[in-house]
Protein backbone atom coordinates (compact mmCIF):
# COMPACT_ATOMS: atom_id res chain seq x y z
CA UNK A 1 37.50 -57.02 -4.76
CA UNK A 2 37.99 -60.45 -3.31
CA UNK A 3 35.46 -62.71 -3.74
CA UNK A 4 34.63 -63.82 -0.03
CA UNK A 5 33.14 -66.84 1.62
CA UNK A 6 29.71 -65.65 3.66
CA UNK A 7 31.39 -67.11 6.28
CA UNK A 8 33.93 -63.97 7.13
CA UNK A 9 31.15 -61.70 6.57
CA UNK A 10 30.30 -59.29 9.54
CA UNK A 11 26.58 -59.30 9.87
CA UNK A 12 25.47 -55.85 11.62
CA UNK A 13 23.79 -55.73 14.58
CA UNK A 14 24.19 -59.56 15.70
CA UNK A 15 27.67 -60.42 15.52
CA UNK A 16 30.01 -62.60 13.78
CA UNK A 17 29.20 -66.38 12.62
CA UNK A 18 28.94 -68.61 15.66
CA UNK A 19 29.83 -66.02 18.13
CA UNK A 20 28.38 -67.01 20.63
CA UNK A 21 24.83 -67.48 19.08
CA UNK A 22 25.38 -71.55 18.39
CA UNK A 23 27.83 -74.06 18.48
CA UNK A 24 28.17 -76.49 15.40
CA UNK A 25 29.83 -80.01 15.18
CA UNK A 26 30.52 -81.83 11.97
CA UNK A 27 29.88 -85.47 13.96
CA UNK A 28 26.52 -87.53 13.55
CA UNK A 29 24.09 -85.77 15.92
CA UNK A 30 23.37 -88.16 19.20
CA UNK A 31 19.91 -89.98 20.16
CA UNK A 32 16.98 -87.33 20.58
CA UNK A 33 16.26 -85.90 24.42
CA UNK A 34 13.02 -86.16 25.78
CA UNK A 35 10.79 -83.47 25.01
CA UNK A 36 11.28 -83.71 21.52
CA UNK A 37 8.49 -83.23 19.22
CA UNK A 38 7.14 -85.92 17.25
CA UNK A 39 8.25 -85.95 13.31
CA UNK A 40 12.14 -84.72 14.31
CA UNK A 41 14.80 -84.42 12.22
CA UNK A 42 16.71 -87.92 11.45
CA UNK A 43 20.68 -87.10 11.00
CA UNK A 44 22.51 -88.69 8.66
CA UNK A 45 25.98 -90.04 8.22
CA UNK A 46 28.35 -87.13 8.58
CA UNK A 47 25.14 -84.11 8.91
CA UNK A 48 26.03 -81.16 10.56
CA UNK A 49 24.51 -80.45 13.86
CA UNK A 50 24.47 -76.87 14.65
CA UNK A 51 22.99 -77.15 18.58
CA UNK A 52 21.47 -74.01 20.39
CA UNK A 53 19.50 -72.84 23.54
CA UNK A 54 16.87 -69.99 23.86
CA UNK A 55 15.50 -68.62 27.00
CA UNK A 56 12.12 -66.62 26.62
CA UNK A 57 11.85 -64.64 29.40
CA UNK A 58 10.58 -60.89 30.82
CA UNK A 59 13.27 -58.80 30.24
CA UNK A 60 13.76 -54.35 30.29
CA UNK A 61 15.45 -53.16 26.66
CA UNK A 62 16.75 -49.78 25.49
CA UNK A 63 15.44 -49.47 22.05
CA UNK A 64 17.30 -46.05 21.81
CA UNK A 65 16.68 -43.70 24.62
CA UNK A 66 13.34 -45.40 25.22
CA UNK A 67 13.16 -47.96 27.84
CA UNK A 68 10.29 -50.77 27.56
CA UNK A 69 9.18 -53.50 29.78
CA UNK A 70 8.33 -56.73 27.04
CA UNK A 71 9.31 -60.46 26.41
CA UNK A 72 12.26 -61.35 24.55
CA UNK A 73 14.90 -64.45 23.74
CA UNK A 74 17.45 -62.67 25.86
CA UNK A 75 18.85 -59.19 26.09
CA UNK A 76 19.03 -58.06 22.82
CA UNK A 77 16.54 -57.08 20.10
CA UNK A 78 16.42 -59.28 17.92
CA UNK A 79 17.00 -61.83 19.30
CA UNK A 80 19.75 -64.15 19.17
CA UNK A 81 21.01 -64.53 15.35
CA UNK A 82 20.57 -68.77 14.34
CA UNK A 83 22.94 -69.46 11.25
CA UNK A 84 23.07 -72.67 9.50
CA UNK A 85 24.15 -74.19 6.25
CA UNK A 86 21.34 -75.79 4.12
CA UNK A 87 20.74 -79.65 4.81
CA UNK A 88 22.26 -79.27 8.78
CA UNK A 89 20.23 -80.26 11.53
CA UNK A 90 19.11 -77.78 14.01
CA UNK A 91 18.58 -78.44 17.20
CA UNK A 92 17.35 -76.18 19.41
CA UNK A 93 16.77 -76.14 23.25
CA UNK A 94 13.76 -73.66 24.35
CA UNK A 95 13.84 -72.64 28.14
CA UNK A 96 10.41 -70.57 28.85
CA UNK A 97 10.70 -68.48 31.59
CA UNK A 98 7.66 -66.32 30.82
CA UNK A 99 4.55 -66.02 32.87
CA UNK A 100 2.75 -68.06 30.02
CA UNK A 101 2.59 -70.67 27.64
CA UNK A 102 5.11 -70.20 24.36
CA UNK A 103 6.10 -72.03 21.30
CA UNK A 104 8.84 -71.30 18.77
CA UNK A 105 7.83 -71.06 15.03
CA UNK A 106 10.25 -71.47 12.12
CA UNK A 107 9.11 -68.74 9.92
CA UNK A 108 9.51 -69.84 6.04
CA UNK A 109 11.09 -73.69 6.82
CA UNK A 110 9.92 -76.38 5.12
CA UNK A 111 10.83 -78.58 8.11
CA UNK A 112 8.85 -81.55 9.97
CA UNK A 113 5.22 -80.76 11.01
CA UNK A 114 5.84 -81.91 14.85
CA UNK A 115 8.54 -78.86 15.00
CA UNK A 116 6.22 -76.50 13.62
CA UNK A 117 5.88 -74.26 16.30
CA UNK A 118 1.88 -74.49 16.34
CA UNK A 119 0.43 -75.17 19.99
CA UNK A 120 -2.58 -77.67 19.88
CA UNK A 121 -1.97 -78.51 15.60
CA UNK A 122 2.26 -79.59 16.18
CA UNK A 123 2.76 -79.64 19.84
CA UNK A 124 1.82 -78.96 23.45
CA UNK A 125 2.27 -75.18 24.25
CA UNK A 126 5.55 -75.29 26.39
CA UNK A 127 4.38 -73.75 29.38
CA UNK A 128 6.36 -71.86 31.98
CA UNK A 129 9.12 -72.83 33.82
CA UNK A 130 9.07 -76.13 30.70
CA UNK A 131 11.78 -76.38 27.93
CA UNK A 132 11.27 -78.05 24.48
CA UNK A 133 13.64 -78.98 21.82
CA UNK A 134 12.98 -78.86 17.97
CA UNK A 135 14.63 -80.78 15.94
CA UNK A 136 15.03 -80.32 12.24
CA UNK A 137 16.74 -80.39 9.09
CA UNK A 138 16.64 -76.75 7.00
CA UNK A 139 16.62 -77.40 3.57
CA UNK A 140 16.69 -74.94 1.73
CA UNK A 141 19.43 -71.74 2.01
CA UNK A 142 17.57 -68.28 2.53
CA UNK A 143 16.37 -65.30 4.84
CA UNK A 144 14.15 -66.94 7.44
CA UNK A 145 13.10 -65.60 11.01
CA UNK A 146 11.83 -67.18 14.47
CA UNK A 147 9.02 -66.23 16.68
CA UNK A 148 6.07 -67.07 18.76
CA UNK A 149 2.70 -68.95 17.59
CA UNK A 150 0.51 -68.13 20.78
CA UNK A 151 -1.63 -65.06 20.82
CA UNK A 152 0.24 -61.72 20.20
CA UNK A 153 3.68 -62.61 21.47
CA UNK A 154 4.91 -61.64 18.21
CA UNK A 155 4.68 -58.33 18.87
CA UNK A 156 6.62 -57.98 21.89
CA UNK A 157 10.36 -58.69 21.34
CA UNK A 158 10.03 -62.24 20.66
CA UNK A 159 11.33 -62.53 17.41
CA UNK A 160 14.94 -62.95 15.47
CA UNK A 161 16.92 -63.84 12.27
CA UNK A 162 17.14 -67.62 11.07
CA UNK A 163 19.43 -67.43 8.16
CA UNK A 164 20.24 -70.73 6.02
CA UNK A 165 23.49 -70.81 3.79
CA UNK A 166 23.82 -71.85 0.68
CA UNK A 167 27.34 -73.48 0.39
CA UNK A 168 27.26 -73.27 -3.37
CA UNK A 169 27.06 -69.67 -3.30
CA UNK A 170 30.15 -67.73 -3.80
CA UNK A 171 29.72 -64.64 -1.15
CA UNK A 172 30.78 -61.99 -3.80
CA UNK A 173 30.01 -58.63 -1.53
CA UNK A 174 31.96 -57.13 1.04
CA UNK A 175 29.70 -57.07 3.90
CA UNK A 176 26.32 -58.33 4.60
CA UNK A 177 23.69 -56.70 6.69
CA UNK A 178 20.81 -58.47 8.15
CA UNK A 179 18.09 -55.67 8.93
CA UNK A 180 14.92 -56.56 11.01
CA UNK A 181 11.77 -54.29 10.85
CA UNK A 182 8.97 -53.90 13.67
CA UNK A 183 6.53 -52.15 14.71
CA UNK A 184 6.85 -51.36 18.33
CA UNK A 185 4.05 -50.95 21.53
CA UNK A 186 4.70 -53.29 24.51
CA UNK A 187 5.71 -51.59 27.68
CA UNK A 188 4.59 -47.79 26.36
CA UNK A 189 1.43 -47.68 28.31
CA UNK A 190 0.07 -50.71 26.38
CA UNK A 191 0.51 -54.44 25.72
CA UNK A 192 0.16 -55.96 22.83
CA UNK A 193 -2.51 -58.78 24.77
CA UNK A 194 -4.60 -55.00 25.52
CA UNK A 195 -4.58 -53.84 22.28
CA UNK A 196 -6.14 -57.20 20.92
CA UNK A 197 -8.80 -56.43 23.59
CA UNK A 198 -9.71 -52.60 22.65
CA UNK A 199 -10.09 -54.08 19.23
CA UNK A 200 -12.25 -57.34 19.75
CA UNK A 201 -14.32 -55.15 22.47
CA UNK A 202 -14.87 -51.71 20.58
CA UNK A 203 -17.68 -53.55 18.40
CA UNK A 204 -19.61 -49.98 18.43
CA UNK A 205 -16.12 -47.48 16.74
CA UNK A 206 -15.00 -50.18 14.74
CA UNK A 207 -11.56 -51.13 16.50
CA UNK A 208 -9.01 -48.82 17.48
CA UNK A 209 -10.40 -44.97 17.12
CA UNK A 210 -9.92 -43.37 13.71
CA UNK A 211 -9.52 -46.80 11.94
CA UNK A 212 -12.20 -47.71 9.53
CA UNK A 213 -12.05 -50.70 7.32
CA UNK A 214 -13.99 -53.54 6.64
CA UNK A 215 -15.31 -56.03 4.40
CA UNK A 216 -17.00 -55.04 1.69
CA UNK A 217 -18.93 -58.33 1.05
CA UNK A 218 -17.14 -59.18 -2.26
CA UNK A 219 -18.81 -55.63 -3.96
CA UNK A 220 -20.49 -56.27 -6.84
CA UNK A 221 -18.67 -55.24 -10.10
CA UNK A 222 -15.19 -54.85 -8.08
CA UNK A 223 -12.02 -56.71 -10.01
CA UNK A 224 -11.62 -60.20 -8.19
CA UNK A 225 -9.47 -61.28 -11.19
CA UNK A 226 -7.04 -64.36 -10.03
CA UNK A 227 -3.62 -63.75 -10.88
CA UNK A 228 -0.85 -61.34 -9.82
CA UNK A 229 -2.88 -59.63 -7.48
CA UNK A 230 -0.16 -56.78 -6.90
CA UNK A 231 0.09 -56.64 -10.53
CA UNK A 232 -0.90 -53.56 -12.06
CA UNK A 233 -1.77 -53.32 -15.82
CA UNK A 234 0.97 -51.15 -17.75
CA UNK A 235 3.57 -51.30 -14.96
CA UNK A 236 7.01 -52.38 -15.96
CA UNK A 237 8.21 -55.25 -14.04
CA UNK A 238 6.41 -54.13 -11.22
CA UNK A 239 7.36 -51.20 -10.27
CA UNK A 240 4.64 -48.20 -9.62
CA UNK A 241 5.43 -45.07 -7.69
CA UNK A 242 4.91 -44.69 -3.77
CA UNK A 243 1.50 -43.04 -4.18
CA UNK A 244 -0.39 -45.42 -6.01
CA UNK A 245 0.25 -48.18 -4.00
CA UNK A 246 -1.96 -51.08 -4.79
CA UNK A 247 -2.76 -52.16 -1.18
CA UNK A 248 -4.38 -48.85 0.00
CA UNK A 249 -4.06 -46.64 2.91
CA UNK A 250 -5.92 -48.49 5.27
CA UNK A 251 -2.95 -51.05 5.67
CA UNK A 252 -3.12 -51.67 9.84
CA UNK A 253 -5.29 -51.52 12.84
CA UNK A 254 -3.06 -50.40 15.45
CA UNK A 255 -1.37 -46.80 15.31
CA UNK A 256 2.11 -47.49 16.97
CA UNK A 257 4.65 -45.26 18.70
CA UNK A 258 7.53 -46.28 17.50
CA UNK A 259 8.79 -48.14 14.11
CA UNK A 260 12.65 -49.85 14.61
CA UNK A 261 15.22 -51.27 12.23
CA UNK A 262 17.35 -53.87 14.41
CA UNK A 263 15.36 -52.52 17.67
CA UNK A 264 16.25 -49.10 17.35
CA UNK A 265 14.23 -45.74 16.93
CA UNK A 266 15.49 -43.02 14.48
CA UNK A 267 16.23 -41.04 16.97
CA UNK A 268 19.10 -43.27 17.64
CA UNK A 269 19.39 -45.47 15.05
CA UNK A 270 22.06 -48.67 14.09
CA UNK A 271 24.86 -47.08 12.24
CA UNK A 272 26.20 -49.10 9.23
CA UNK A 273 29.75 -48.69 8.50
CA UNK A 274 31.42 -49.86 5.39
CA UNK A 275 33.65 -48.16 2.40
CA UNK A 276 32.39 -45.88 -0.59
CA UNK A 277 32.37 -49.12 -3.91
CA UNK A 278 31.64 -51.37 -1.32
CA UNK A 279 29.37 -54.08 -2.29
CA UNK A 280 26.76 -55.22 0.65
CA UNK A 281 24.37 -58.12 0.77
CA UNK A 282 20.91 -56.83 2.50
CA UNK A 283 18.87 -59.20 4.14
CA UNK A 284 15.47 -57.32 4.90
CA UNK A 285 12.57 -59.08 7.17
CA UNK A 286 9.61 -58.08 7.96
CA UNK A 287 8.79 -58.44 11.64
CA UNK A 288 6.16 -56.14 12.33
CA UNK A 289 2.79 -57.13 13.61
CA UNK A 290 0.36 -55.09 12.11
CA UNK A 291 2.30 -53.01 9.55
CA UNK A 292 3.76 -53.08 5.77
CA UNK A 293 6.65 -51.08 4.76
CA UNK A 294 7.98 -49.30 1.88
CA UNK A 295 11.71 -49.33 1.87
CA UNK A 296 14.68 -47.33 0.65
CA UNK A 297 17.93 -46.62 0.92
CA UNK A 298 18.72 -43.03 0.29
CA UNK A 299 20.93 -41.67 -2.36
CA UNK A 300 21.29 -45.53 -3.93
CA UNK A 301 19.12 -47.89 -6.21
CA UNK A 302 18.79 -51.53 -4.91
CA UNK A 303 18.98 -55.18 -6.89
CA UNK A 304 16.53 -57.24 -5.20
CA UNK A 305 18.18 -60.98 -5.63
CA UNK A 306 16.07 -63.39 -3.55
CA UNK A 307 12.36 -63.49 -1.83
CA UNK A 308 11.54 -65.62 0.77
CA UNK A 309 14.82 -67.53 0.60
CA UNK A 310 14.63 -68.25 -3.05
CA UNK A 311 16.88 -66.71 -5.94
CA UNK A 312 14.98 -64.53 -8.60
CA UNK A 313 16.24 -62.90 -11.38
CA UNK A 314 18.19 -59.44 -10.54
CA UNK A 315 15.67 -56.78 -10.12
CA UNK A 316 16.87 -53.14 -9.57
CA UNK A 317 14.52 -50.99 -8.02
CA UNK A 318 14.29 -47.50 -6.08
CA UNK A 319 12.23 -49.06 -3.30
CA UNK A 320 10.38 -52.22 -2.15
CA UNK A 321 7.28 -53.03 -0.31
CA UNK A 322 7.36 -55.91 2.42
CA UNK A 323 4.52 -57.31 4.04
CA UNK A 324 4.64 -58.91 7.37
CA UNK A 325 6.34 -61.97 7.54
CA UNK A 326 8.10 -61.46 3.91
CA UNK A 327 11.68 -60.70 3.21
CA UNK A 328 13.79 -59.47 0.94
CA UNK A 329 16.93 -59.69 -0.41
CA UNK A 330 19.07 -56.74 -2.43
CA UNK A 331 22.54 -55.87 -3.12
CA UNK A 332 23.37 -52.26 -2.98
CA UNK A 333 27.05 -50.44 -4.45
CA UNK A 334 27.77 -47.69 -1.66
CA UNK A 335 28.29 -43.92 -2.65
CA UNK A 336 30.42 -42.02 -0.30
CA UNK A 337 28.65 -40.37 2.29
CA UNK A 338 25.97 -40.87 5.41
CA UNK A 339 22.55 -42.26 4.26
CA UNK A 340 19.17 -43.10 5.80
CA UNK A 341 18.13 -46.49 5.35
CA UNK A 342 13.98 -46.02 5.73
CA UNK A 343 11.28 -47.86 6.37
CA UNK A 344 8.09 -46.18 5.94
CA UNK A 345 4.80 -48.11 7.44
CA UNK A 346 2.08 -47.93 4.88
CA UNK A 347 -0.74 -45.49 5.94
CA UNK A 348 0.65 -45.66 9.23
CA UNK A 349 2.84 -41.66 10.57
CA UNK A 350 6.47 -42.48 11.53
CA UNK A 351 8.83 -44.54 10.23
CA UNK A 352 12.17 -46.79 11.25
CA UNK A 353 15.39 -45.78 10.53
CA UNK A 354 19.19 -47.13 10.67
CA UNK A 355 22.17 -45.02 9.34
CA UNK A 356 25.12 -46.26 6.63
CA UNK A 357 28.33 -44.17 6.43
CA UNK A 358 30.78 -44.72 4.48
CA UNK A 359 31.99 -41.37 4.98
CA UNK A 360 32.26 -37.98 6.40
CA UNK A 361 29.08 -35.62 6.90
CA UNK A 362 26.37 -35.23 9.74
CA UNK A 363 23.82 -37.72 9.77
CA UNK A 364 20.20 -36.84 7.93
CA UNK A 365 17.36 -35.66 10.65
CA UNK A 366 14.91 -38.75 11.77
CA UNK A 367 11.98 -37.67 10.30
CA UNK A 368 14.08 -37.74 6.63
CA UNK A 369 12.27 -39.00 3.52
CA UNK A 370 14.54 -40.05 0.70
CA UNK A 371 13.78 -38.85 -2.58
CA UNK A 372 13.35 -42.33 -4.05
CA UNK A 373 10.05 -42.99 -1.93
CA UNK A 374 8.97 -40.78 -4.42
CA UNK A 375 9.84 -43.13 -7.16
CA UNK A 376 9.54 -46.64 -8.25
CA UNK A 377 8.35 -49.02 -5.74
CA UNK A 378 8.89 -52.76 -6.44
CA UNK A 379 5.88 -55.22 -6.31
CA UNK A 380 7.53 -58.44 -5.15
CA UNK A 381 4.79 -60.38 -6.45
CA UNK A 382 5.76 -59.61 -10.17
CA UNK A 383 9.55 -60.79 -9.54
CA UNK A 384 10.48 -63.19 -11.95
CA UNK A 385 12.19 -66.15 -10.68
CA UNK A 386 15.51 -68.11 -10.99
CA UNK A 387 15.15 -70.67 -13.02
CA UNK A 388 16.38 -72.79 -10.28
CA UNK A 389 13.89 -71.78 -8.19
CA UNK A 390 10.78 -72.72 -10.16
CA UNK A 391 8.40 -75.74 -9.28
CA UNK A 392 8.91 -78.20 -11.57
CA UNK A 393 5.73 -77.53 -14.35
CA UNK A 394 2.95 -79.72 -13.77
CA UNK A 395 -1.05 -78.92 -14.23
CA UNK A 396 -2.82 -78.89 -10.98
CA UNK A 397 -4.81 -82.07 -9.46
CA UNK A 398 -7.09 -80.46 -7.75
CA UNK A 399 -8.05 -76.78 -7.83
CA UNK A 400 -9.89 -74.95 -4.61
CA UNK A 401 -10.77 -71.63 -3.65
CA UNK A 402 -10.31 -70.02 -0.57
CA UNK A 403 -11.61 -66.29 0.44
CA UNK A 404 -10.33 -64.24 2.81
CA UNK A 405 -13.13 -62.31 5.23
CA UNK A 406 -13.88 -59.97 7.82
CA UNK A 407 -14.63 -56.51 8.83
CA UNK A 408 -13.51 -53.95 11.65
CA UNK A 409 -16.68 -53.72 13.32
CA UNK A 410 -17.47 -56.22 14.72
CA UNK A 411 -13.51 -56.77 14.65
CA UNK A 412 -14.12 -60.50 13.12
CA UNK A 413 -11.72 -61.99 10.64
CA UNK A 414 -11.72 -65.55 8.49
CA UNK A 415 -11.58 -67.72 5.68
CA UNK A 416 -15.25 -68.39 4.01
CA UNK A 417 -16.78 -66.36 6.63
CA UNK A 418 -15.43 -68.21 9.63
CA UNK A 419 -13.08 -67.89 12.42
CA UNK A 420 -10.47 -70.30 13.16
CA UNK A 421 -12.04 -72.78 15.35
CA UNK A 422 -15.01 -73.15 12.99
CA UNK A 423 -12.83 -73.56 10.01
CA UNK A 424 -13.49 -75.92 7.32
CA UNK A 425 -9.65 -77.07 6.46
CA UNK A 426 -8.58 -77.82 2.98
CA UNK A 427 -8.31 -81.38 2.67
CA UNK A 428 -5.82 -82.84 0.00
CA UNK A 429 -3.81 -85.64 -0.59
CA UNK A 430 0.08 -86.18 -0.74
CA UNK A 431 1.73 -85.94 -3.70
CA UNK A 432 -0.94 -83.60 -5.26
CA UNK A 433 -0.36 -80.25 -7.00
CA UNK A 434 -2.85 -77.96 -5.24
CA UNK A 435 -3.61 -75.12 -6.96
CA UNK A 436 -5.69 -72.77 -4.56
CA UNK A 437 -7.07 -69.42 -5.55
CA UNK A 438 -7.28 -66.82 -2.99
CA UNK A 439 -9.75 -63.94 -2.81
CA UNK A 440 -9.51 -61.19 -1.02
CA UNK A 441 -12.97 -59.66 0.39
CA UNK A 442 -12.32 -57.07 2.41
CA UNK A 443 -10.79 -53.58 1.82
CA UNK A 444 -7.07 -54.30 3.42
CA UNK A 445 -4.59 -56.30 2.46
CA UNK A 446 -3.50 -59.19 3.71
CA UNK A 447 -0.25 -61.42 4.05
CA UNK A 448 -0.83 -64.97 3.47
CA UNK A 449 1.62 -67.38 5.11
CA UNK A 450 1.87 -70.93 4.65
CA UNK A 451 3.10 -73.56 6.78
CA UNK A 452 5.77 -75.92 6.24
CA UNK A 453 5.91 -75.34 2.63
CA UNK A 454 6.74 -72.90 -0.95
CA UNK A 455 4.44 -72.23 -3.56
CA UNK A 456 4.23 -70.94 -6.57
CA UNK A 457 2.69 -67.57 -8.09
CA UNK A 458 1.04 -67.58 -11.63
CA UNK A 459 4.93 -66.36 -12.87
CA UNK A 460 6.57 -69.06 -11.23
CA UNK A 461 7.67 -66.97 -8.48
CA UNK A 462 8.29 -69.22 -5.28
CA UNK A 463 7.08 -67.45 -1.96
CA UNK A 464 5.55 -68.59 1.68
CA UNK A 465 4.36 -65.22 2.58
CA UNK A 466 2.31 -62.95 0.09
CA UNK A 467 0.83 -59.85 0.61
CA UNK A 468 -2.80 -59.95 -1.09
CA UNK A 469 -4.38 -56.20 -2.22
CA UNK A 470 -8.15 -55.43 -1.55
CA UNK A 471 -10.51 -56.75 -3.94
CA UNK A 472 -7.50 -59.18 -5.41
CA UNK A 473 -7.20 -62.69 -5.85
CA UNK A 474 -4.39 -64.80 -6.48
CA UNK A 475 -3.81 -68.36 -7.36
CA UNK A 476 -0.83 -70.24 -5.84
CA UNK A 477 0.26 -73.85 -6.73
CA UNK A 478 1.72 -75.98 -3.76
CA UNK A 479 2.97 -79.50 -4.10
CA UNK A 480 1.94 -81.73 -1.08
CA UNK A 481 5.43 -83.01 -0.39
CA UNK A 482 5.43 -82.58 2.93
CA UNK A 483 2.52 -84.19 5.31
CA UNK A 484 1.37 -82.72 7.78
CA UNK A 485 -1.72 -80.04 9.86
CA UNK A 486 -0.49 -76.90 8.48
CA UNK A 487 -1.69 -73.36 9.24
CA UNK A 488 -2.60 -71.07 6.67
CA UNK A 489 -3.08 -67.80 7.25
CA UNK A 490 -3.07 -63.48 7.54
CA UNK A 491 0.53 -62.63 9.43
CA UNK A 492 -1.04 -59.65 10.60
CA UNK A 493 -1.16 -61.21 13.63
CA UNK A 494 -4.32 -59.35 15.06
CA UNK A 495 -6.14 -60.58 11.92
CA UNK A 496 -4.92 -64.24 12.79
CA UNK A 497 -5.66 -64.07 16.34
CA UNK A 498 -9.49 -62.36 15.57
CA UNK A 499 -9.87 -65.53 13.15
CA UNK A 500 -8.18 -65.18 9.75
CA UNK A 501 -6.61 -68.65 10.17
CA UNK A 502 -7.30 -72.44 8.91
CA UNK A 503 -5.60 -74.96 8.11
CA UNK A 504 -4.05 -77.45 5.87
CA UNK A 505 -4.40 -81.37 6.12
CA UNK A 506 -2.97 -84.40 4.12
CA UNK A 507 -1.28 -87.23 5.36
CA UNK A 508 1.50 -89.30 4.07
């Protein structure tokens, strides 16, 4: 096999490099327009501008033989693919045409804090009819993904891949498939904006009916250890099997009718096509609103390479769970056949499916669980990273805690017992290693997203999204290199939007 620049690569579902989704110039990048955000991008001599537009706007999609009303960047779903090589400049042109406000957040960037994305912390909603430009430098090469910061527009179809190159890496796979997972509800007799109210209103059934979770007050003589808090004692590099899954059954609030891989239901799923001994690069993200998955690839055993963007060291692995907001990377070896690619949401019936064949044979039914479900199941938290990718080792200035709270009825969520709005932000200073230790009160699990930077897990391994078990807590190091107001908080966006959001302050 050839070894092939990323740039050739077909990437399924969205088209080839700079078809159409941007236009690039190697020239110094012109003065800023108006509209511009404050703390842009500055381009250097000779950086590479890769310029785009997005238009938000009500729009009708096929998501496979079911046609839904909902808000998207376009006509497609995902949305528009945004490729760029690490240390270009991005500049990007937002047009809203919705009937309401919007922003655009960079999802995993450690870019300026005026192009955040965050309406009243980075910048003015951009309200309708309005544009806005961000403008920013990516640096750093990974799996990254775009989307809304105001209310629930996440889950509509407001979302789409960001991926950052890394120009020292050599591209040794034949294809590369970038494979976005949601959970799916606008325009099926419900918006997402309804939803949020049955659950903030049903204070007397605890949310949506037959959901029952809720804080359990910190329980007295429950395991609040800090550390790993995926990690399970005796498992081997973090791998358990699917039925002892660490974060519970009780993983969402919101029972969905349809799961999608690339916005498409099983029932007519993306079909994958490559050659039996093929090598292919997956690029997995987490989109979903309200849901974690358990992924596998049937008939084939996976070597997660990268989390959030940065390298770790080769992990195979039957199946993986991702949290909302996370993704993964994996390399797979094709077999010769037709095999269900499946993501299964935790505690949640149905699941999302997209097809690979490189072969003859009739395609599996869409209700088809692959045997290694039934295996090992990676914990991402106990990856071990690339030496390249650790944070330089340093003892921590300043150590804080920070607990995670809420219950289901009343549907109320927070950090020390308060919603965002009445937060307390953490308060540091620049050039400080932070370490922060957060607990997890309640009985669900949470994914914990931070703005505008990386940290670092007790094994080194560098994340921005983490999913956090019941009764866990886990202590993450960040480096204040990068001042700013930055959010911190659950990406299950119906926790964030009931109040499981603060914030984090330093300035240069």
């Amino acid at each position: 096999m050839d070894t092939l620049s990323r740039r050739s690569l077909l990437v399924a579902g969205f088209g080839l490099l700079g078809s159409g989704a941007l236009a690039a110039c190697s020239s110094p990048a012109p003065s800023l327009p108006a509209g511009v955000g404050a703390g842009t991008a500055s381009a250097g001599a000779g950086q590479r501008l890769v310029d785009t537009a997005l238009t938000a706007r009500p729009v009708t999609l096929d998501l496979g033989g079911s046609t839904v009303a909902t808000w998207a960047y376009g006509d497609s779903l995902p949305g528009p693919l945004i490729r760029a090589t690490a240390g270009d400049r991005l500049r990007i042109r937002v047009e809203n045409r919705l009937p309401a406000d919007t922003t655009v957040h960079w999802h995993g960037i450690a870019l300026a804090n005026g192009a955040d994305g965050v309406p009243r912390v980075t910048q003015d909603p951009i309200a309708a009819e309005a544009t806005y430009t961000y403008d920013f430098t990516a640096p750093d090469p990974g799996t990254y993904f775009y989307h809304p910061h105001v209310g629930v527009q996440l889950d509509r179809g407001l979302y789409a891949p960001l991926i950052i190159d890394d120009p020292q890496e050599p591209g040794a796979y034949d294809h590369e498939w970038i494979l976005v997972l949601d959970d799916w509800v606008d325009g099926t007799g419900r918006t997402p904006d309804e939803v949020l109210a049955a659950l903030t209103s049903s204070r007397d059934n605890g949310g949506m009916p037959g959901m029952d979770h809720g804080n359990m007050g910190g329980m007295e003589g429950m395991d609040m250890s800090s550390g790993s808090s995926e990690g399970m004692a005796g498992m081997d590099h973090g791998a358990i099997s699917a039925g002892d899954s660490p974060y519970g059954d009780d993983a969402g609030d919101v029972s969905y009718p349809h799961y999608l891989v690339n916005g498409r239901v099983p029932a007519d799923p993306e079909v994958l096509t490559a050659k039996p001994g093929q090598k292919v690069r997956l690029r997995i993200i987490n989109a979903a609103a309200d849901t974690i998955f358990t992924v596998a690839l049937g008939g084939h055993r996976m070597t997660v390479t990268h989390t959030d963007g940065f390298p770790v060291q080769p992990q195979d692995t039957d199946a993986l769970y991702l949290g909302m907001g996370e993704r993964y990377d994996a390399t797979v070896t094709l077999a010769e056949g037709v095999f269900p690619f499946v993501a299964v949401p935790l505690g949640k019936d149905g699941q999302a499916m997209a097809l690979v064949r490189t072969g003859a044979g009739n395609p599996p039914p869409s209700s088809v669980r692959p045997a290694e479900l039934d295996r090992s199941v990676l914990i991402g938290a106990d990856l071990t990273p690339a030496d390249s990718a650790r944070l330089e080792a340093r003892d921590p200035d300043v150590s804080l805690d920070l607990a995670m709270t809420g219950q289901m009825n009343p549907y109320e969520w927070g950090f020390k017992g308060a919603p965002y709005g009445q937060h307390d932000p953490v308060q540091i200073q620049e050039g400080q290693r932070v370490r922060l230790t957060v607990a997890n009160h309640t009985m669900m699990a949470h994914p914990l997203h931070l703005h505008g930077h990386t940290f670092a897990l007790p094994n080194g391994l560098r994340k921005d999204t983490v999913l956090i078990a019941p009764m866990r807590s886990m202590a993450i190091d960040v480096q204040a290199d990068n001042p700013g107001n930055w959010l911190i908080h659950c990406h299950n966006i119906y926790h964030a939007e009931a109040g499981m959001t603060t914030e984090l302050r330093y300035r240069p």
